[in-house]
Protein backbone atom coordinates (compact mmCIF):
# COMPACT_ATOMS: atom_id res chain seq x y z
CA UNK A 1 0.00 0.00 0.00
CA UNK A 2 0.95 3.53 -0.46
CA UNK A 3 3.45 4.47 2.50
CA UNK A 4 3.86 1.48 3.51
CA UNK A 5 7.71 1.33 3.12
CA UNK A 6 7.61 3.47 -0.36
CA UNK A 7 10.67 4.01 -1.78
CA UNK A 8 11.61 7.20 -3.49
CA UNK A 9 14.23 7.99 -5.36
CA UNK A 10 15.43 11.25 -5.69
CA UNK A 11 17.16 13.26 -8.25
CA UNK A 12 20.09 13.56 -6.05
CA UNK A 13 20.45 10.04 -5.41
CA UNK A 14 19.31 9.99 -2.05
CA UNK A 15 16.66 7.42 -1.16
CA UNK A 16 13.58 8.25 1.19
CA UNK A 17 11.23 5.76 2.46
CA UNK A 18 7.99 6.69 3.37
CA UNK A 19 5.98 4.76 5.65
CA UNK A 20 2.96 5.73 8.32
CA UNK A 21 4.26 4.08 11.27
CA UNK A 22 2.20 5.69 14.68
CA UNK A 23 2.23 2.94 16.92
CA UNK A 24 4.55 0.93 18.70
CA UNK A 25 4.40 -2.44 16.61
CA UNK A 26 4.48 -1.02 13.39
CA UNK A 27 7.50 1.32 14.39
CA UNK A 28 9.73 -1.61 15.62
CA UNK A 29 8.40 -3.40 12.59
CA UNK A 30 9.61 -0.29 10.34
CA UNK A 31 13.02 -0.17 12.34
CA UNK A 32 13.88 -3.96 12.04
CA UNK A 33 13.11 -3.41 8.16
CA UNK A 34 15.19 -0.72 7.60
CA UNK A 35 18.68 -2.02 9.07
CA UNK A 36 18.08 -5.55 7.53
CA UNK A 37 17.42 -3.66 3.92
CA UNK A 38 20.12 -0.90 4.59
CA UNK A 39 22.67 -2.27 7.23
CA UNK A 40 25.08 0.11 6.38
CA UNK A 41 23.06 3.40 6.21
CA UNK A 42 22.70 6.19 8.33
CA UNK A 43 19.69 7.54 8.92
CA UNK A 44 17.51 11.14 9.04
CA UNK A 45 13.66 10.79 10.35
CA UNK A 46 11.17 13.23 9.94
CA UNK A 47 7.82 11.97 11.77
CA UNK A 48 4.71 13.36 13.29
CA UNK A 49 2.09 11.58 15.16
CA UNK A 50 -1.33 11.86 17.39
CA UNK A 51 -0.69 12.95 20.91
CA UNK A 52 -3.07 9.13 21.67
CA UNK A 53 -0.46 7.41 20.43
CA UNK A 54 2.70 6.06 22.45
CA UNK A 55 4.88 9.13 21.34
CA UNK A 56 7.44 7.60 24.25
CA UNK A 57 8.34 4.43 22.80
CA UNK A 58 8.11 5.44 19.55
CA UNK A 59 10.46 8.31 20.56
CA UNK A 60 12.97 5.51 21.86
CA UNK A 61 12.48 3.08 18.67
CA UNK A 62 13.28 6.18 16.68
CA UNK A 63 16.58 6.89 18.93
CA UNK A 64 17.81 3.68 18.65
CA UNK A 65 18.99 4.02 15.18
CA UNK A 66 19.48 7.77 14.65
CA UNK A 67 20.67 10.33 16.74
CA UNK A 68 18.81 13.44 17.98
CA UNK A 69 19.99 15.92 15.71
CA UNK A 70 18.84 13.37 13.09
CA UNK A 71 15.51 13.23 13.89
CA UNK A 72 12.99 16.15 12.75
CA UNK A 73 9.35 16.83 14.29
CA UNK A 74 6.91 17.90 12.47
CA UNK A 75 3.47 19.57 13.59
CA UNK A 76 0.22 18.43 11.34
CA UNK A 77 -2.94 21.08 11.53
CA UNK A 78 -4.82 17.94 12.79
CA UNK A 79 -6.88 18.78 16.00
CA UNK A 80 -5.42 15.09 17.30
């Protein structure tokens, strides 16, 4: 499905996966996918998600395989 681990290409030659991840399962899930396809990468995030969801272990997931300055918030105009 669409965001479900999309890959983009882009002109530069830098590859961005897109994926909706906003939960705890499916954000391990995303993180175990992405160092057994790139094992060798480094990574950037940018993520937003619904104050309901688990924003604390999602926040860890996240900082297990990037570090802070490599992670970007964003803010949707979503009243969630």
């Amino acid at each position: 499905p669409p965001c479900r681990f999309e890959k983009v290409q882009r002109d530069d030659g830098v590859t961005v996966i897109l994926d909706v991840a906003h939960n705890p399962p499916a954000m391990e899930y995303l993180a175990q996918k992405l160092k057994a396809t790139y094992p060798d990468s480094n990574f950037r995030f940018v993520t937003g998600m619904s104050s309901d969801k688990d924003l604390a272990v999602c926040g860890r997931i996240l900082l297990s395989m990037a570090e802070p300055s490599q992670i970007h918030l964003v803010e949707a105009a979503h009243p969630r």
